[in-house]
PDB file of N, CA and C in Angstrom:
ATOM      1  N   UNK A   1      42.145 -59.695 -22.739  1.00  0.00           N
ATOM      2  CA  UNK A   1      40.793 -59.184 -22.666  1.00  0.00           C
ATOM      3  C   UNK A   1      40.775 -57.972 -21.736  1.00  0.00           C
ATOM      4  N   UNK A   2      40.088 -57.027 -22.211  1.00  0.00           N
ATOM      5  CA  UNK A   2      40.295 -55.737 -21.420  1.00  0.00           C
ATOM      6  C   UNK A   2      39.320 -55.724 -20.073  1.00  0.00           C
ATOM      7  N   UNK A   3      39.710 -55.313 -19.190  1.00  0.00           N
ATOM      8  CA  UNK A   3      38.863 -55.037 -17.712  1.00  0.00           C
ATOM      9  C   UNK A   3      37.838 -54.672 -17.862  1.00  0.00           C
ATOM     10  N   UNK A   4      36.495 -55.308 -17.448  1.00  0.00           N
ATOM     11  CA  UNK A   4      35.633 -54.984 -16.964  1.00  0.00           C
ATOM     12  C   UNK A   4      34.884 -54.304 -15.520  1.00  0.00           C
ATOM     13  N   UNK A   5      36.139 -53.980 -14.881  1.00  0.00           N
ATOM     14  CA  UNK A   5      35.634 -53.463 -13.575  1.00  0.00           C
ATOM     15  C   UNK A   5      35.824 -52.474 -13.818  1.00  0.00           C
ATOM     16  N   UNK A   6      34.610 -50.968 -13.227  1.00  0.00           N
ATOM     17  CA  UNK A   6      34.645 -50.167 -13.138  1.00  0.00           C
ATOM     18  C   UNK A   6      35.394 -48.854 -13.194  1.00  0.00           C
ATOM     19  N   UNK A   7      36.580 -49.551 -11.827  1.00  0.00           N
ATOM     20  CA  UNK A   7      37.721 -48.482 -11.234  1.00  0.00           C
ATOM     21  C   UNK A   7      38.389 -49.005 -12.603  1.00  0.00           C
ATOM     22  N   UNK A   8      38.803 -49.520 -13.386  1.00  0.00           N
ATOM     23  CA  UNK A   8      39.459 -49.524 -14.670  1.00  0.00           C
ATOM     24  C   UNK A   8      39.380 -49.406 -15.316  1.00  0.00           C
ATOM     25  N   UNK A   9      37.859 -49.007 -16.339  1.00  0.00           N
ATOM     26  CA  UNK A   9      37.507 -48.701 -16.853  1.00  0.00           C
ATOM     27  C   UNK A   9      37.728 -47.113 -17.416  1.00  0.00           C
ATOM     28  N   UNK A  10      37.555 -46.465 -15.964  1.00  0.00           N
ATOM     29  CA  UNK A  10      37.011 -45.281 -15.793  1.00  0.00           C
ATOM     30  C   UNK A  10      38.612 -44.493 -15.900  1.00  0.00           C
ATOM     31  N   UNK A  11      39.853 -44.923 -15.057  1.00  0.00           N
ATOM     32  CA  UNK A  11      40.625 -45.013 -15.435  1.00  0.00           C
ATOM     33  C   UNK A  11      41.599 -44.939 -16.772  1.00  0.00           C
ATOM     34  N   UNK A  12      41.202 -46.134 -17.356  1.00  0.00           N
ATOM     35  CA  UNK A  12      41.694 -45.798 -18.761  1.00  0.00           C
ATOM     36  C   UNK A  12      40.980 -45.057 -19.743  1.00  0.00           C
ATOM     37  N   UNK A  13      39.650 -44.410 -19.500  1.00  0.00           N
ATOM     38  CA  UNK A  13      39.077 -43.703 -19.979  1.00  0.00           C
ATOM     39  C   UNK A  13      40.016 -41.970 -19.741  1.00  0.00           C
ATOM     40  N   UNK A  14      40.250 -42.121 -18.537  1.00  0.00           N
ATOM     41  CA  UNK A  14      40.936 -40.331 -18.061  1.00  0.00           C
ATOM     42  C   UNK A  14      42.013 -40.444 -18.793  1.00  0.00           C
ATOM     43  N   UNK A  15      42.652 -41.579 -19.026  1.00  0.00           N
ATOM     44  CA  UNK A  15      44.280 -41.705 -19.871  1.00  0.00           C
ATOM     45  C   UNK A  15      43.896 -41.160 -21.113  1.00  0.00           C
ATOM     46  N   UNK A  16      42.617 -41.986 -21.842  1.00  0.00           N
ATOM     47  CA  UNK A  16      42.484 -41.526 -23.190  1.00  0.00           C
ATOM     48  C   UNK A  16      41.899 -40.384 -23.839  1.00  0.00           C
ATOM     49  N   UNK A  17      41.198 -39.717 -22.480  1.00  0.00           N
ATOM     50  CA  UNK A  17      40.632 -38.282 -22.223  1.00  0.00           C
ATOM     51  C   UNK A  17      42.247 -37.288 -22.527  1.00  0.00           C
ATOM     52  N   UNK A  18      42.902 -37.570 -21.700  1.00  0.00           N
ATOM     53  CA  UNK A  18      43.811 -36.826 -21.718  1.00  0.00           C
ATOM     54  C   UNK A  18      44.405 -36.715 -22.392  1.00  0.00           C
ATOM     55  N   UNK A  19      45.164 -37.798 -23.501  1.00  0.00           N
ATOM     56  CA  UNK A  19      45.923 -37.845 -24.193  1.00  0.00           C
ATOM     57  C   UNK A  19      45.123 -37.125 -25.632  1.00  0.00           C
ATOM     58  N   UNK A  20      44.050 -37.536 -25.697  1.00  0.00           N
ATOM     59  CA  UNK A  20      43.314 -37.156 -27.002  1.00  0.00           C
ATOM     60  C   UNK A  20      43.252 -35.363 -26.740  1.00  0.00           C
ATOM     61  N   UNK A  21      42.943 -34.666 -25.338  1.00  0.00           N
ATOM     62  CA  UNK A  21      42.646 -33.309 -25.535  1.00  0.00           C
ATOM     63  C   UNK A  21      44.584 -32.981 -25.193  1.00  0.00           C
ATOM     64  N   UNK A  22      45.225 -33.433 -25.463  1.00  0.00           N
ATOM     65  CA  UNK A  22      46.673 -32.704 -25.148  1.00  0.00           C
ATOM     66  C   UNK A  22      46.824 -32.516 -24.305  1.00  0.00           C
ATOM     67  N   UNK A  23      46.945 -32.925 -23.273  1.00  0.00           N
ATOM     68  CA  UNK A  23      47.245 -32.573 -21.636  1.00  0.00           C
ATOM     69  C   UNK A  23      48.343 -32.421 -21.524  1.00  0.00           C
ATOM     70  N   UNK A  24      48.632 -31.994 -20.364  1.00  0.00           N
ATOM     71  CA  UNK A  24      50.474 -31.827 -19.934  1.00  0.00           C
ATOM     72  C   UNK A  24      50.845 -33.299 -20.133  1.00  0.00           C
ATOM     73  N   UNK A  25      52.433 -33.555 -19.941  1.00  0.00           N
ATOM     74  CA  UNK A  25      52.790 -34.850 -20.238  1.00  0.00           C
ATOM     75  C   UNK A  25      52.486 -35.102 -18.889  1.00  0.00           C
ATOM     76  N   UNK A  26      53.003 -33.903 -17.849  1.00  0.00           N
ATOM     77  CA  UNK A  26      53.028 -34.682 -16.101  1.00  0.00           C
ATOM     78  C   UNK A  26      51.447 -35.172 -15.712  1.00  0.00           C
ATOM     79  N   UNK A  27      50.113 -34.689 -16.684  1.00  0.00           N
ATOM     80  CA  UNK A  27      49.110 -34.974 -16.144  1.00  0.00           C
ATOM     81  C   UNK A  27      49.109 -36.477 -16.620  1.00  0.00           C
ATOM     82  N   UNK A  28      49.328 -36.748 -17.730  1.00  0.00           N
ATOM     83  CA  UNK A  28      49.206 -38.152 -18.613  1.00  0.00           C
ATOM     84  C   UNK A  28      49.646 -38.870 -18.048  1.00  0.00           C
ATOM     85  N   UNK A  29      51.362 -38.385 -17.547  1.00  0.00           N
ATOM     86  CA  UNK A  29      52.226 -39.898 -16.794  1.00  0.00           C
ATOM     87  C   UNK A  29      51.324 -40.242 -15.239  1.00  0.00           C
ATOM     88  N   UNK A  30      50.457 -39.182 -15.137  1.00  0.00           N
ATOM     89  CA  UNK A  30      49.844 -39.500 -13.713  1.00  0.00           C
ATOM     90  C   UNK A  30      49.162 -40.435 -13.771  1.00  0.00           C
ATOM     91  N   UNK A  31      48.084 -39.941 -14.717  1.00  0.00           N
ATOM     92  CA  UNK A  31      47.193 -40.657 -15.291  1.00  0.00           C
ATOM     93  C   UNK A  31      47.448 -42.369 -15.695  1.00  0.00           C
ATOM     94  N   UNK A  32      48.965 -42.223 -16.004  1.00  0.00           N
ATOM     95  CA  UNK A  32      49.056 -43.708 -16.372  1.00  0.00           C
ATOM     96  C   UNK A  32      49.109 -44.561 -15.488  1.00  0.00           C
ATOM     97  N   UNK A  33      50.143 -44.106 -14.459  1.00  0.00           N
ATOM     98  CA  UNK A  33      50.790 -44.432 -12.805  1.00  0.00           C
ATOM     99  C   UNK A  33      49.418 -44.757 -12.399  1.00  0.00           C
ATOM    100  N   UNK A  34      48.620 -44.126 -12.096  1.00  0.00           N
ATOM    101  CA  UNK A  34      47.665 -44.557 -11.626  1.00  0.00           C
ATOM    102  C   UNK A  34      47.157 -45.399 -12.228  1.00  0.00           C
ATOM    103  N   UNK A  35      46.570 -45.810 -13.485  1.00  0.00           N
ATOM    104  CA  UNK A  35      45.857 -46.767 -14.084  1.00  0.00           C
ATOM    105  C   UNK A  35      46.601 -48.213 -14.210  1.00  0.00           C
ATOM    106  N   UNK A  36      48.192 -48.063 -14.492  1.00  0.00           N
ATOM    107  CA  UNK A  36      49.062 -49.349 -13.574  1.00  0.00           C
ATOM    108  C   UNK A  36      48.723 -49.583 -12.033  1.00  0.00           C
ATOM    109  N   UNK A  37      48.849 -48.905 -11.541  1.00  0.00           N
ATOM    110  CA  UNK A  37      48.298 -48.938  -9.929  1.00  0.00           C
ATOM    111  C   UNK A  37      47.135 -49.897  -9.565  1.00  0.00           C
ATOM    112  N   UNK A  38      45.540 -49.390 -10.250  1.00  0.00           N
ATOM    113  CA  UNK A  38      44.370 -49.718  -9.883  1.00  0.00           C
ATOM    114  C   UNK A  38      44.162 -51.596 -10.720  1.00  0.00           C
ATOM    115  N   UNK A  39      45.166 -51.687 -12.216  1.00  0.00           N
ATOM    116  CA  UNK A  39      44.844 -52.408 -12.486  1.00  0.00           C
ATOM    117  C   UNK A  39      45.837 -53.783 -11.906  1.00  0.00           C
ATOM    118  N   UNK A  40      46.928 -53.498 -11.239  1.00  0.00           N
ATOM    119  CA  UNK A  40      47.857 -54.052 -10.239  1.00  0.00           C
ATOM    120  C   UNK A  40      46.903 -54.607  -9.011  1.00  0.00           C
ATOM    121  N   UNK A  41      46.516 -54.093  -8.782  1.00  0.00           N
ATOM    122  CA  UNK A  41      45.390 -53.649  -7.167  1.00  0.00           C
ATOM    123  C   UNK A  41      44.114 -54.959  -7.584  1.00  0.00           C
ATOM    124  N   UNK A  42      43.365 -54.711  -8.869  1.00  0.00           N
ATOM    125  CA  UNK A  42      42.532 -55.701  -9.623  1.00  0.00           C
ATOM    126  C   UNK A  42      43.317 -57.146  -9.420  1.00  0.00           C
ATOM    127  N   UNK A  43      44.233 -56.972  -9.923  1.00  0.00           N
ATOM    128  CA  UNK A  43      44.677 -58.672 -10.299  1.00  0.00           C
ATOM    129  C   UNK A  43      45.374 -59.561  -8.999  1.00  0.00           C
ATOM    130  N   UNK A  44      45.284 -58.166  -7.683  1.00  0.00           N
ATOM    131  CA  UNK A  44      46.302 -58.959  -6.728  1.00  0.00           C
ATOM    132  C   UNK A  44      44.845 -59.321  -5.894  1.00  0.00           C
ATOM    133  N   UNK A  45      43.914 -58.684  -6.398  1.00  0.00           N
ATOM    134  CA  UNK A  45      42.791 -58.642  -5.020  1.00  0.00           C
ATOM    135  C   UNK A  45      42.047 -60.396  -6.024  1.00  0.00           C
ATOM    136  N   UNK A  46      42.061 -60.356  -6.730  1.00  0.00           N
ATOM    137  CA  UNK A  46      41.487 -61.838  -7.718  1.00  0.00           C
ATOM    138  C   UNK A  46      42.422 -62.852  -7.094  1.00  0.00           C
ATOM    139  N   UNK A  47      44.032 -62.976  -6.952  1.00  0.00           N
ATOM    140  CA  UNK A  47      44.601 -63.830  -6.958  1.00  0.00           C
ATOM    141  C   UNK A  47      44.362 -64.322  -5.461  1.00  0.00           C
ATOM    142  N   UNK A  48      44.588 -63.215  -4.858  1.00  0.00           N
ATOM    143  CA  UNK A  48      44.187 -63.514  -3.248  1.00  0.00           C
ATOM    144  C   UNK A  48      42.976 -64.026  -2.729  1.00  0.00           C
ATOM    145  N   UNK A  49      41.711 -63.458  -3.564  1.00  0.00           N
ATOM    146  CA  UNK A  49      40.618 -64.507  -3.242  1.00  0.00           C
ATOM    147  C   UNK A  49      40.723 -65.800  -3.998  1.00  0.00           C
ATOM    148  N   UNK A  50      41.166 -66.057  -4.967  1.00  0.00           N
ATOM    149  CA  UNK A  50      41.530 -67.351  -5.140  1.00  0.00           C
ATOM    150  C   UNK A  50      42.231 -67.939  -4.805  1.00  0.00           C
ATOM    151  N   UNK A  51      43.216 -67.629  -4.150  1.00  0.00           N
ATOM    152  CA  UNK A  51      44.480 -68.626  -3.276  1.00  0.00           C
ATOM    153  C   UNK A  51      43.998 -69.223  -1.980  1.00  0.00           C
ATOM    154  N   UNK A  52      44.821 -70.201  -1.592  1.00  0.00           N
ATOM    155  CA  UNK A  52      44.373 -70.840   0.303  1.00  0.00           C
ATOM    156  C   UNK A  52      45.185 -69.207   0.809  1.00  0.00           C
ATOM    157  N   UNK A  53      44.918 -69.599   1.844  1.00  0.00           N
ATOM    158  CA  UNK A  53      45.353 -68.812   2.958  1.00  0.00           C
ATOM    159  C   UNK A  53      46.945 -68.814   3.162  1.00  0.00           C
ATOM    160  N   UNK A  54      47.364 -67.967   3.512  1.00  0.00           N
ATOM    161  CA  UNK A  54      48.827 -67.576   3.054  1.00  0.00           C
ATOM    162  C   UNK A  54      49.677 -67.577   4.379  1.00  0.00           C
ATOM    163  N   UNK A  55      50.744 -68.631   4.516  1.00  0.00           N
ATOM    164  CA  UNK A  55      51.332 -68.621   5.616  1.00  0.00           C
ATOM    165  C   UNK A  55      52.123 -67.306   6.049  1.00  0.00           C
ATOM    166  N   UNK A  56      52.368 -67.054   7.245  1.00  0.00           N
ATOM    167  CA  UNK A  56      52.874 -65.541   7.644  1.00  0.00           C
ATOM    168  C   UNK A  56      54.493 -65.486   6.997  1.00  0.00           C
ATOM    169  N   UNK A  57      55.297 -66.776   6.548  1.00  0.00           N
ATOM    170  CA  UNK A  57      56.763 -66.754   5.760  1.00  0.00           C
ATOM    171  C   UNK A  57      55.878 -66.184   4.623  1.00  0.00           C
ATOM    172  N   UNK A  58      55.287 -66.310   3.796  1.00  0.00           N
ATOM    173  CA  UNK A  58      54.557 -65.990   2.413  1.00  0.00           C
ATOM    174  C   UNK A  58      53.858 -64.489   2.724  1.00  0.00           C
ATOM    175  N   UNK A  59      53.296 -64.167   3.681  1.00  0.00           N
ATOM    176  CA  UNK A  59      52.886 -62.601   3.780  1.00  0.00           C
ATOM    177  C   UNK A  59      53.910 -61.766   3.882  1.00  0.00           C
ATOM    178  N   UNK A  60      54.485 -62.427   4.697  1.00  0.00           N
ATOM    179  CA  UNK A  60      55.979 -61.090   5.220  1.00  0.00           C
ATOM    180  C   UNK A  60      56.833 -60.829   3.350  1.00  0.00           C
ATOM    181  N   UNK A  61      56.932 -62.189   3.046  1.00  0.00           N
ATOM    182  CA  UNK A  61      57.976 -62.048   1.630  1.00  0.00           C
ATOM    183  C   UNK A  61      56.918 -61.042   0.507  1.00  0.00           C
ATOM    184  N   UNK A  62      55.680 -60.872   0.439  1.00  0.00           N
ATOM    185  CA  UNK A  62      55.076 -60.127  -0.489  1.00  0.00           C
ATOM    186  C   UNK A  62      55.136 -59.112  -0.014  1.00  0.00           C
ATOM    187  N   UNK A  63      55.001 -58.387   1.260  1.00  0.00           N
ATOM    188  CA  UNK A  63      55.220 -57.185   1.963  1.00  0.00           C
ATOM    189  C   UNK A  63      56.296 -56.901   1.786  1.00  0.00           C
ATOM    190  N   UNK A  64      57.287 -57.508   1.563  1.00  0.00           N
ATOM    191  CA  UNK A  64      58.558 -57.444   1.327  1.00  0.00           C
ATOM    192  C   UNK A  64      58.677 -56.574   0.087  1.00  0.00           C
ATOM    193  N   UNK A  65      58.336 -57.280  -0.967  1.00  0.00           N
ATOM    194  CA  UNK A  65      58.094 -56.931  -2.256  1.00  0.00           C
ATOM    195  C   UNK A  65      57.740 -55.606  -2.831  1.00  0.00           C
ATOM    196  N   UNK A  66      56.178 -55.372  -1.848  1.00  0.00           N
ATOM    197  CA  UNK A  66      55.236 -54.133  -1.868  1.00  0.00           C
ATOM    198  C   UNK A  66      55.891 -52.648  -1.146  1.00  0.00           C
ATOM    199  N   UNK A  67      56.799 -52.959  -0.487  1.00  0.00           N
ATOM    200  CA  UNK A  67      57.602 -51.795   0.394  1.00  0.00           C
ATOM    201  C   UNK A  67      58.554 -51.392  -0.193  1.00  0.00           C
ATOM    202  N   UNK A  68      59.338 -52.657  -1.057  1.00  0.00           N
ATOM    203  CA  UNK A  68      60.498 -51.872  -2.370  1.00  0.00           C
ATOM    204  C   UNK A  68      60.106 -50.916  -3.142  1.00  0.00           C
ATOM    205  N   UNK A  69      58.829 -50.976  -3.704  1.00  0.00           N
ATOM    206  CA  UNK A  69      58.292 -50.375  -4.427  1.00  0.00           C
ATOM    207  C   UNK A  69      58.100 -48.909  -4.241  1.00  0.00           C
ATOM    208  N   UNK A  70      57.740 -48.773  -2.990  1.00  0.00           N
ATOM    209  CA  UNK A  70      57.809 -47.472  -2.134  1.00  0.00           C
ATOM    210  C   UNK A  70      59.181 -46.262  -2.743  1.00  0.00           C
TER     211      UNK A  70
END
């Protein structure tokens, strides 16, 4: 089911803006990067308000995770 929040919306709207008027490819892949980004950002901020509270072994190992990425 596709996102209903806003910042994602609006998002995959600039992807399909872009792609439909021919944009550069480097604007599109931005465009995408980012719209993986915001909708990454959506599903971690849901899981976290739904989870208990996260012991500091369990914060450090996702920080862990989030800094590879870097």
């Amino acid at each position: 089911m596709p996102s209903v929040h806003p910042t994602v919306r609006a998002a995959h709207a600039r992807v399909g803006g872009l792609v439909k008027n021919h944009a550069d490819a480097t604007e599109i892949d931005a465009a995408r990067r980012d719209l993986k980004a915001i909708k990454a950002e959506e599903y971690i901020r849901e899981v976290v308000d739904q989870a208990p509270p996260l012991t500091a072994e369990q914060v450090e190992r996702l920080r862990a995770l989030l800094g590879a990425a870097r």
